[in-house]
Protein backbone atom coordinates (compact mmCIF):
# COMPACT_ATOMS: atom_id res chain seq x y z
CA UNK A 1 4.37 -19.24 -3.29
CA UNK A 2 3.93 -15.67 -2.82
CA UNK A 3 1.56 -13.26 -4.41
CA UNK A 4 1.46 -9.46 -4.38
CA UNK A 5 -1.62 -8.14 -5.16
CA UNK A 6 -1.39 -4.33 -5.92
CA UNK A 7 -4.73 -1.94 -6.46
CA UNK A 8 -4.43 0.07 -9.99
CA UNK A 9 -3.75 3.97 -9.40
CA UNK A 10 -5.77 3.61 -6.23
CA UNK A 11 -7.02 6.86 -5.44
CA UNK A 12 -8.13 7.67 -9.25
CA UNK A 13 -9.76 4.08 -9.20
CA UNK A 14 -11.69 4.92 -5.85
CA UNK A 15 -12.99 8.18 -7.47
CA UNK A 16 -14.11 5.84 -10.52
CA UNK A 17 -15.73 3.45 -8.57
CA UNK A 18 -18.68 6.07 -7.97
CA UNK A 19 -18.35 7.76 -10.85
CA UNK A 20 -17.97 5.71 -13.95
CA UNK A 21 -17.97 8.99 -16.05
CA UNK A 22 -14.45 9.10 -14.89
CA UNK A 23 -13.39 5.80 -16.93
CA UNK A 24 -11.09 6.86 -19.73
CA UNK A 25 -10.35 10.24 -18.45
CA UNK A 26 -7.53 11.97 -17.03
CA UNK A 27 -7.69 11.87 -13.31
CA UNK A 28 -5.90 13.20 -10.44
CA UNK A 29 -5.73 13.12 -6.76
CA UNK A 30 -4.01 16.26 -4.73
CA UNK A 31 -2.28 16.03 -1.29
CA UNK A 32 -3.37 17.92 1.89
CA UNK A 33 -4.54 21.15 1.29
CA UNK A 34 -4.69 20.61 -2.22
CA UNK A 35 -0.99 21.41 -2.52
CA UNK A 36 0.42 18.40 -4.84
CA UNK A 37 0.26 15.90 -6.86
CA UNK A 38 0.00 12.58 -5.50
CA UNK A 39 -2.24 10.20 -7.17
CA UNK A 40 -2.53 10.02 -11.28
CA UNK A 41 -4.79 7.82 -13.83
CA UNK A 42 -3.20 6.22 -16.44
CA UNK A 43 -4.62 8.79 -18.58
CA UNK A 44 -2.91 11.60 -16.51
CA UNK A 45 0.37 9.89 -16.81
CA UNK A 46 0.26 9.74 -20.73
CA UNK A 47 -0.42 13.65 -21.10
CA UNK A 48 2.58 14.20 -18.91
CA UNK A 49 1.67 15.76 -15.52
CA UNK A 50 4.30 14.28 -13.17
CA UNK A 51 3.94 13.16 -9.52
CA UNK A 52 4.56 16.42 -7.32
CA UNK A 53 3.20 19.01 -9.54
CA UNK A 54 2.24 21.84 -8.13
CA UNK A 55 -1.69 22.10 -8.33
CA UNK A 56 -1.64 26.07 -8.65
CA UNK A 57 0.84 25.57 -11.23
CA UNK A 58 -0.87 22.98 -13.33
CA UNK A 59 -4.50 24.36 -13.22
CA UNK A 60 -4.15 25.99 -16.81
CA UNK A 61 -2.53 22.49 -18.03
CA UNK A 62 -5.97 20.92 -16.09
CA UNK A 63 -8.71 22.89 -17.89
CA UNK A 64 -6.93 22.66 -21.16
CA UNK A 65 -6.75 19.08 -21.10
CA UNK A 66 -10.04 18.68 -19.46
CA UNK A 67 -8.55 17.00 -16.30
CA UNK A 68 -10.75 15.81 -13.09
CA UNK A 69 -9.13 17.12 -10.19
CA UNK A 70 -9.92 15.90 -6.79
CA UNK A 71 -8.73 16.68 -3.25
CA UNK A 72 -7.60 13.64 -1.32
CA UNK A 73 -10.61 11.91 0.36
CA UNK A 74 -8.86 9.44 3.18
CA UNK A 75 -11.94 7.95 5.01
CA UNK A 76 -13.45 6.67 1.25
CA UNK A 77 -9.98 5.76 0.30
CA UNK A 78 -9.61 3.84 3.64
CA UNK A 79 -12.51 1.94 3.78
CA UNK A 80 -12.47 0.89 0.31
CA UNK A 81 -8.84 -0.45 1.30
CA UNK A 82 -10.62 -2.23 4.15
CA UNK A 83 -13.13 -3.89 1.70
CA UNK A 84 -10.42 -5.27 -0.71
CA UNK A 85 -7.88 -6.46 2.25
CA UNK A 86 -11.27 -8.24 3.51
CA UNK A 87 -11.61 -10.01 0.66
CA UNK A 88 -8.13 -10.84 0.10
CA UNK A 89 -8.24 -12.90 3.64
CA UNK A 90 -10.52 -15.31 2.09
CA UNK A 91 -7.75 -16.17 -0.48
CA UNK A 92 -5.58 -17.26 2.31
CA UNK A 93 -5.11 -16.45 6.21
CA UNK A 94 -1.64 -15.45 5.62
CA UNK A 95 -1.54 -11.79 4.44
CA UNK A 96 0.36 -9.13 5.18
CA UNK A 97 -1.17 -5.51 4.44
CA UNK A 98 2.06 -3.72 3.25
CA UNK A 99 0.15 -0.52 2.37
CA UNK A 100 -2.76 0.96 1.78
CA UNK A 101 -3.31 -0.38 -1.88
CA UNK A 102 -1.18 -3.79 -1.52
CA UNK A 103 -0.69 -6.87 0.23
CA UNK A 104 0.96 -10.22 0.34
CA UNK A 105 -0.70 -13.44 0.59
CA UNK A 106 1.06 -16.47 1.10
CA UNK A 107 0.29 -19.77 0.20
CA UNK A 108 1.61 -23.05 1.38
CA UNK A 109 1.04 -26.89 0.41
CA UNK A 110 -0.46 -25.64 -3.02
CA UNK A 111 2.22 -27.47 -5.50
CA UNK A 112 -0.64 -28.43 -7.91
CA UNK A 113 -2.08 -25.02 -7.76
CA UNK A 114 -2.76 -23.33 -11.21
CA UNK A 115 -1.42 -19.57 -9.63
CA UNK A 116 -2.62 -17.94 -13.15
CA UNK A 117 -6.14 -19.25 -12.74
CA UNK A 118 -6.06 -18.39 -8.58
CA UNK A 119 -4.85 -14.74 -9.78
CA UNK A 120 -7.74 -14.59 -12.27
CA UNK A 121 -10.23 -15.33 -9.17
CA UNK A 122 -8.82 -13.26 -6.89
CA UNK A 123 -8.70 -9.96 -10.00
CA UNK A 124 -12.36 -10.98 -10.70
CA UNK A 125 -13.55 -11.18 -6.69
CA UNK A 126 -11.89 -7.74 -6.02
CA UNK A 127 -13.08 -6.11 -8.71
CA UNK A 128 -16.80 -7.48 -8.57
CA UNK A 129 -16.87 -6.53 -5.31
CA UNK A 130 -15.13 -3.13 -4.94
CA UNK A 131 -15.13 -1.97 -8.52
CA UNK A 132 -11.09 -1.75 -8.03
CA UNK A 133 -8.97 -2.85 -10.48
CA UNK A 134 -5.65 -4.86 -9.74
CA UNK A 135 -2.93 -6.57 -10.91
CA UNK A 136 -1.27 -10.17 -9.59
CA UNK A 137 2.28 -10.96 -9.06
CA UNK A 138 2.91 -14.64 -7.94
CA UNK A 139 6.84 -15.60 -7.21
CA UNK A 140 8.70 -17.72 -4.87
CA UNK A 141 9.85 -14.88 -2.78
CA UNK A 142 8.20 -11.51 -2.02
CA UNK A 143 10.91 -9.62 -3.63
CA UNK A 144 10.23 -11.45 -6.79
CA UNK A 145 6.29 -11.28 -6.31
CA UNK A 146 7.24 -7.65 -6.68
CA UNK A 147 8.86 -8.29 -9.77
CA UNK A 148 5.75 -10.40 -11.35
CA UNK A 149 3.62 -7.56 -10.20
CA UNK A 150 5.17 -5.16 -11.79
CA UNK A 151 5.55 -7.75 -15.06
CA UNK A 152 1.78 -7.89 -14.85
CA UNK A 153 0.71 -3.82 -14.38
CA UNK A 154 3.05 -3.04 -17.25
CA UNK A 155 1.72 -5.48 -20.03
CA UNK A 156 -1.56 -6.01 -19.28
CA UNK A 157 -2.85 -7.24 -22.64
CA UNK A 158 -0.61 -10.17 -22.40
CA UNK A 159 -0.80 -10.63 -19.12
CA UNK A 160 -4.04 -10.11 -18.16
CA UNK A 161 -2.90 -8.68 -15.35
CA UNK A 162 -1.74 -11.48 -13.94
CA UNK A 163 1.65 -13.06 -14.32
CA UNK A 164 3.49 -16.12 -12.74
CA UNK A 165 7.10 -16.93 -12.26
CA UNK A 166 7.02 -20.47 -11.38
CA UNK A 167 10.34 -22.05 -13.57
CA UNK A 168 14.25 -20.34 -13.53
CA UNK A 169 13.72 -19.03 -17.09
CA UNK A 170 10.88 -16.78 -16.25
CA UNK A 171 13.11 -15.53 -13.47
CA UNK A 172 15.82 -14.95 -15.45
CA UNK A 173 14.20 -13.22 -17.87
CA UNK A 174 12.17 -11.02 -15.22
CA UNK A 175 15.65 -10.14 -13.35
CA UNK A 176 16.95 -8.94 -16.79
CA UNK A 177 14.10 -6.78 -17.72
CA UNK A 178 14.13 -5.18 -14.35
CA UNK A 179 16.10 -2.11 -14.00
CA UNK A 180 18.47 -2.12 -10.57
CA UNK A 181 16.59 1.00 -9.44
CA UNK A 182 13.06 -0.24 -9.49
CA UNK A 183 14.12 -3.52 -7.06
CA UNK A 184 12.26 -2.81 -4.04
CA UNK A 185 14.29 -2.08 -1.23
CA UNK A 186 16.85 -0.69 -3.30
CA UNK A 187 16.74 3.36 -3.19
CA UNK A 188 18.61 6.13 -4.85
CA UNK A 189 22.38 6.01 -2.97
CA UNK A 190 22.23 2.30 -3.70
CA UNK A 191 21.15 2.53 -7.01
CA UNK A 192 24.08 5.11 -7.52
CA UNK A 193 26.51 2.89 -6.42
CA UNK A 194 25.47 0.00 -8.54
CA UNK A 195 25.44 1.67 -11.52
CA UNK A 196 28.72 2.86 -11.05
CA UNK A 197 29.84 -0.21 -11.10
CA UNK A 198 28.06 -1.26 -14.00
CA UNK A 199 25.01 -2.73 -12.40
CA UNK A 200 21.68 -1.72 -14.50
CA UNK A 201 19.33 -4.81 -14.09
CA UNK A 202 18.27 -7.42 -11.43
CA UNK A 203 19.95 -10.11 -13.00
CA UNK A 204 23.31 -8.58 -12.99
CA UNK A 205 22.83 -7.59 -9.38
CA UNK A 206 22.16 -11.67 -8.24
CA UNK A 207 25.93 -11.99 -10.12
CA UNK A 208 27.82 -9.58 -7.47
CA UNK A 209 29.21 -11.45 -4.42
CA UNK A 210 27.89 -12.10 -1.47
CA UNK A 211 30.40 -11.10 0.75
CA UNK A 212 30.82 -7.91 -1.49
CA UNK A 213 26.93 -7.18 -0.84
CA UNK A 214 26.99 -7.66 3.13
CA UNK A 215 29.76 -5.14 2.92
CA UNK A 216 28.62 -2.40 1.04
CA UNK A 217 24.88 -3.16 1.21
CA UNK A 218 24.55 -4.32 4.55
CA UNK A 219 22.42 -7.34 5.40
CA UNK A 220 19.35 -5.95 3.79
CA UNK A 221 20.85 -5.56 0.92
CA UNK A 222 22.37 -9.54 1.19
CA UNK A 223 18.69 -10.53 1.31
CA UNK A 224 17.58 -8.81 -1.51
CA UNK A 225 19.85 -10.82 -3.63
CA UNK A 226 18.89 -13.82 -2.12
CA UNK A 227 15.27 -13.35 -2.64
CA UNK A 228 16.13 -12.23 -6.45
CA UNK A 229 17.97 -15.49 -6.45
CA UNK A 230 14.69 -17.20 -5.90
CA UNK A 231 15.91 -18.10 -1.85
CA UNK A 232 13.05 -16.97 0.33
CA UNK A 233 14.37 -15.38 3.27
CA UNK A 234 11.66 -12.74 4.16
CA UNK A 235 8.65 -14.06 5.80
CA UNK A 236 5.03 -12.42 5.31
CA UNK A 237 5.18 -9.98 8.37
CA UNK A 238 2.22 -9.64 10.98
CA UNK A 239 0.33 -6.44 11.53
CA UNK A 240 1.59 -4.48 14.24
CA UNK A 241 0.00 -1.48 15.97
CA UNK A 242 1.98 1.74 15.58
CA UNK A 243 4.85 2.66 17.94
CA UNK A 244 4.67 5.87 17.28
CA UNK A 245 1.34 8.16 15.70
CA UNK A 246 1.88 11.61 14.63
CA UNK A 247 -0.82 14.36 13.28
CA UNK A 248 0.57 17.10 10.83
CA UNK A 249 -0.79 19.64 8.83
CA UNK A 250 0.45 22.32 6.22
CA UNK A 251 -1.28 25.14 7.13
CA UNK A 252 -3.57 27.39 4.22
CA UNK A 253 -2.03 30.37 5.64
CA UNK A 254 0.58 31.71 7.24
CA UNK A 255 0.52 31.68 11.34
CA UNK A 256 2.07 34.41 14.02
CA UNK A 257 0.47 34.42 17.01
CA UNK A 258 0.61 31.71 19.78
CA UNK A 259 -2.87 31.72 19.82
CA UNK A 260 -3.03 30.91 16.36
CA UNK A 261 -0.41 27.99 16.76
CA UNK A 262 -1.99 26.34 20.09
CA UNK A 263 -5.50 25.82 18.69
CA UNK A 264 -3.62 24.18 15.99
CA UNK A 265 -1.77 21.62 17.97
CA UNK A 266 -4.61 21.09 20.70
CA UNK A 267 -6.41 19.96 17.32
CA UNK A 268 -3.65 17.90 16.05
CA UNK A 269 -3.12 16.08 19.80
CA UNK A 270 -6.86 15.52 19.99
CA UNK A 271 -6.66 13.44 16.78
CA UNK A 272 -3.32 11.86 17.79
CA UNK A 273 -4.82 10.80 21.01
CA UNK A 274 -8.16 9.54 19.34
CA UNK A 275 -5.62 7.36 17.21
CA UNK A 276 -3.95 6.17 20.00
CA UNK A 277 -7.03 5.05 21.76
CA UNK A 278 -8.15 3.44 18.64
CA UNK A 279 -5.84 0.96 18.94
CA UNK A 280 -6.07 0.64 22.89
CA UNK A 281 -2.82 2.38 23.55
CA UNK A 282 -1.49 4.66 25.92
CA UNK A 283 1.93 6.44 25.38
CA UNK A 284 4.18 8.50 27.83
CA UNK A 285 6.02 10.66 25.34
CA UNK A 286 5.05 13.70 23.06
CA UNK A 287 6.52 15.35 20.82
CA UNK A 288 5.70 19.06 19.22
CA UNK A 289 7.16 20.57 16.71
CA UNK A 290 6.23 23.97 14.77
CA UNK A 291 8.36 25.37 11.37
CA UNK A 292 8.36 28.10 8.84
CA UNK A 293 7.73 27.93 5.40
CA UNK A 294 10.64 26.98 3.23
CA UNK A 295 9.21 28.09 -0.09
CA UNK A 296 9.31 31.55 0.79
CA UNK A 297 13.33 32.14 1.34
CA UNK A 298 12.67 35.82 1.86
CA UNK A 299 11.15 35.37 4.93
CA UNK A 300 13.27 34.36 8.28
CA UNK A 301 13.87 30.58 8.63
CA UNK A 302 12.77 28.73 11.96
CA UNK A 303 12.09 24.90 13.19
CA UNK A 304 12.13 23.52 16.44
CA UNK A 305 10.79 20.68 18.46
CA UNK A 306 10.66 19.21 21.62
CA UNK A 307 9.57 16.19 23.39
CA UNK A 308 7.88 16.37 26.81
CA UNK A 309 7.44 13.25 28.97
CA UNK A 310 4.42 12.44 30.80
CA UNK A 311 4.56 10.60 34.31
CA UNK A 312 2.29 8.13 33.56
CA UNK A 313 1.59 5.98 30.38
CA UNK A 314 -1.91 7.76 28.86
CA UNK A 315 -4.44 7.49 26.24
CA UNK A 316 -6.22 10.98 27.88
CA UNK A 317 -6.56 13.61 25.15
CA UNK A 318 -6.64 16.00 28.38
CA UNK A 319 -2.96 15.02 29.65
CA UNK A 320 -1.59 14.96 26.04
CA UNK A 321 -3.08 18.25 24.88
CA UNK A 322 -1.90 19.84 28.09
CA UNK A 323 1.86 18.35 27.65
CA UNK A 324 1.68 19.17 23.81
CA UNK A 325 0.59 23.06 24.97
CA UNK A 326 4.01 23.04 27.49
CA UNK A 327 6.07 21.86 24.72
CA UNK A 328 4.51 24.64 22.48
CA UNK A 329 4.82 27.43 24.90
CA UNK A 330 8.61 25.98 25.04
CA UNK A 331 9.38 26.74 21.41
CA UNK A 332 7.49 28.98 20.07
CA UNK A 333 9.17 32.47 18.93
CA UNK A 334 6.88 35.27 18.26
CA UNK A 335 8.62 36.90 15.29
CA UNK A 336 8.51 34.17 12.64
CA UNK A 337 5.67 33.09 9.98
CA UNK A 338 4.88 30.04 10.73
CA UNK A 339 3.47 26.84 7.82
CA UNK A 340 3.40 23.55 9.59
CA UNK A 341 2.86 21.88 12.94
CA UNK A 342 2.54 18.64 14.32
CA UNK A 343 1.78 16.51 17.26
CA UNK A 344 3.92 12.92 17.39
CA UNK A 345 2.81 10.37 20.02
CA UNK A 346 5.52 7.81 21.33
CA UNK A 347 6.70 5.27 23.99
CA UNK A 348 3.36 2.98 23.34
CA UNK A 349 2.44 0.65 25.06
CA UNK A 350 -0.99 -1.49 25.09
CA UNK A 351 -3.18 -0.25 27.77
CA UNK A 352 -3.48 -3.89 29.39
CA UNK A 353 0.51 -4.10 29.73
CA UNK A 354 1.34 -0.74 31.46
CA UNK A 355 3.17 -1.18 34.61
CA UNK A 356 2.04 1.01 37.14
CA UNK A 357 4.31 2.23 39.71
CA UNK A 358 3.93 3.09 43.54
CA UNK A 359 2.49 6.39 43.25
CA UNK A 360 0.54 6.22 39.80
CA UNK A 361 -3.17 5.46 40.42
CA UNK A 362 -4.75 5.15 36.82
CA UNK A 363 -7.83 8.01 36.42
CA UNK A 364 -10.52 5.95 35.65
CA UNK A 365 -12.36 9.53 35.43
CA UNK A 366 -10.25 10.44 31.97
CA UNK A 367 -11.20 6.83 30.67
CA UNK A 368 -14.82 6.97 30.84
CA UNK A 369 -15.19 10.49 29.86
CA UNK A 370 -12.69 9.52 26.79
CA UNK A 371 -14.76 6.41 26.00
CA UNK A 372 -18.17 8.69 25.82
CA UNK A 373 -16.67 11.75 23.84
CA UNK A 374 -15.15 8.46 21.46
CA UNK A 375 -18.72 7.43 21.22
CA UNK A 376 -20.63 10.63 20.57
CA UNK A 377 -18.38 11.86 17.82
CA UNK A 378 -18.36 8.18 16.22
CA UNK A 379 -22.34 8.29 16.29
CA UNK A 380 -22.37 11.59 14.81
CA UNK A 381 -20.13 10.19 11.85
CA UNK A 382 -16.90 11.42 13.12
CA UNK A 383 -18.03 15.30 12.82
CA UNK A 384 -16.77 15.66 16.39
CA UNK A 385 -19.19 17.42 17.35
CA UNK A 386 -18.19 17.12 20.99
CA UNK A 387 -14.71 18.91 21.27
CA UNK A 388 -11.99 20.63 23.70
CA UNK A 389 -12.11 23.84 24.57
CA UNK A 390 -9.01 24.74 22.98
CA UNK A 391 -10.32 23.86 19.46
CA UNK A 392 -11.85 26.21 17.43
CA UNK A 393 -15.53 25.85 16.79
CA UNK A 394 -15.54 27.52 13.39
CA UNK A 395 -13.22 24.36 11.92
CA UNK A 396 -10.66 26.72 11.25
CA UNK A 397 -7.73 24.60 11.54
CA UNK A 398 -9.55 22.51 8.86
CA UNK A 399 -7.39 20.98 5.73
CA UNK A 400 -8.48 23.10 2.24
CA UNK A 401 -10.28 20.60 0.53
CA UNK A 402 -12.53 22.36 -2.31
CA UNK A 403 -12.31 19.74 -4.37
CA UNK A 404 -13.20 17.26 -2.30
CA UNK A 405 -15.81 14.20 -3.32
CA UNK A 406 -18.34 12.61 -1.22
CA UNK A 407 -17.30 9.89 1.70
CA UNK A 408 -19.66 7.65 -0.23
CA UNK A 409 -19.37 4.52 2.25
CA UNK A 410 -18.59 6.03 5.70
CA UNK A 411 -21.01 9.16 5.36
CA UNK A 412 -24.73 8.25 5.30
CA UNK A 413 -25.74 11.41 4.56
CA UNK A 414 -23.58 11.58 1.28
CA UNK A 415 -24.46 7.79 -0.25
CA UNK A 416 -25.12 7.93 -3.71
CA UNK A 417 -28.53 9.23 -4.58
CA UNK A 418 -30.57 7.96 -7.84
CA UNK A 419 -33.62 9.34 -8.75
CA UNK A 420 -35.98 7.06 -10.90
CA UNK A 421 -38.38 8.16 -13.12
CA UNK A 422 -41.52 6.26 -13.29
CA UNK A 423 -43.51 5.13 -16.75
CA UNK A 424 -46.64 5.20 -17.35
């Protein structure tokens, strides 16, 4: 049996979590540089503000309707990830972190369990100890875990957010409440060409052929239908480091100069190659790419990238920032406005498995001084306050954050502060 555990409107319920003020109130979360969108309470949802809206757009809509509007705050959202994935693990030592706000556990040789009472546990374990709400999906198969979740977030009074499908009538009945386009794995061009063939639901999708699937859906598509079917064929998936890590940043204004554009993606290598090192990697391949803003037609249109190769495999923020400048000085064109930049990091290996050849003698110089800049700017609460001379020292490649709320658990200097008042 599989269970997908999913944390309620994340972002909105991390905010919440140190400010219980919040409960009951319209909440939203905006994307980098306070541009969008992205995260929305319950309460948000039911006065209409979509996913994507505009945040300049929507600030009348905001005051009017006495929404709380926060910029995104990734270090509190991360760790309080980390604290709920923690406890998850003592559920079961199979999970699978599929995103930042859900996971899969599986468990095995538990016929007798009662999965509505584990799911209960589990709701009241996370949310005792994190203050974050979630729902429980337990299936068969993960597709159909997916399903129960879903089942469970959208009737919560019945469910108690928590719902099981355990016999072939609950499936049934799941697969026919299910609309075709919120199966996961199925997107938009297959959803089109379902429908057009009178496919709506789940259920009517597990009556196609198989042979009819494979062919028009591919073999992704074939499993799908078998997991609907309640055939497991996708197994809980192991974390893997990333094969490729990539820093890049919308910009608060427009950019023209070189200058301008370097400092900017010295700053975004640096924090690709901090990444990298994170999870003891080294990588051989780097790609830059810079673009113009596409909102603003009137002005001439540019993107280009390129990916420069290193000789050797490297973790060394000095040998990537000096192959992301080359790839910079490549592209860049001085007669265009430029919005966006970025720094992708590729060809990874793990440090202990590079193979060295004849004439590459690994600089143990780069790795110490990398380990003690790693250690400075980690003991100084990852301010960096020791930095590359390339980087600006006034933080002006900095994302626009004004409405940004404290890093509660990773900041010590921006804990929670209560003041008690003593009676006499």
């Amino acid at each position: 049996m599989y269970a997908l555990i999913d944390c309620n409107n994340f972002y909105a319920s991390c905010q919440r979590v140190f400010n219980p003020a919040l409960n009951h109130q319209p909440v939203v979360v905006l994307s980098n540089n306070d541009g969008c969108v992205i995260a929305r309470s319950n309460e948000a949802k039911s006065i209409g503000i979509p996913m994507g809206a505009p945040a300049f757009k929507w600030e009348p809509f905001f005051k009017q309707h006495g929404v709380h509007v926060f910029s995104c705050n990734f270090a509190l959202y991360g760790d309080m990830s980390r604290r709920v994935m923690n406890l998850l693990a003592t559920f079961s030592p199979d999970i699978e972190v599929y995103s930042i706000d859900e996971a899969f556990l599986e468990f095995t040789g538990n016929q007798n369990t009662d999965f509505l009472f584990l799911g209960s546990q589990i709701r009241t374990m996370i949310t005792r100890g994190t203050g974050i709400p979630i729902s429980v999906g337990f299936a068969p198969t993960k597709v159909l875990a997916k399903v129960a979740n879903k089942i469970a977030k959208k009737f919560p009074d019945r469910t108690g957010d928590v719902y099981v499908i355990d016999t072939e009538n609950k499936r049934e009945k799941a697969l026919r409440w299910t609309k075709i386009e919120d199966v996961w794995g199925i997107g938009r061009r297959e959803t089109k060409k379902l429908q057009k063939i009178g496919v709506f639901n789940a259920h009517q999708f597990t009556q196609l052929n198989d042979a009819w699937v494979k062919t028009n859906m591919s073999i992704t598509g074939l499993r799908i239908k078998k997991e609907l079917e309640g055939i497991s064929v996708l197994e809980l998936e192991e974390v893997e480091d990333k094969r490729s890590i990539a820093t890049t940043r919308s910009f608060d204004i427009m950019l023209t100069t070189e200058a301008e554009l370097e400092e900017r993606i010295t700053t975004y290598a640096t924090l690709s190659a901090e990444k990298l090192r994170r999870q003891q990697g080294v990588c051989q391949l780097i790609t830059v790419f810079i673009k113009t803003n596409r909102f603003k037609p009137e002005l001439p249109q540019y993107y280009r990238s390129v990916t420069v190769a290193i000789d050797f495999p490297t973790s060394s923020t000095i040998d990537i920032i000096k192959a992301a400048k080359k790839g910079l000085k490549e592209i860049f064109l001085p007669e265009f406005h430029y919005k966006k930049a970025g720094v992708i990091l590729s060809e990874i290996q793990e440090t202990d498995a590079v193979q060295l050849n004849l004439f590459h003698i690994r600089n143990a110089k780069h790795e110490v001084l990398m380990k003690t800049i790693d250690d400075v700017n980690k003991y100084w609460g990852g301010d960096r306050k020791v930095r590359f001379a390339g980087q600006s020292l006034n933080y002006v490649w900095k994302m626009r954050q004004e409405k940004l709320s404290p890093r509660y658990t990773t900041r010590i200097h921006e804990v929670i502060e209560i003041n008690l008042k003593s009676e006499k």
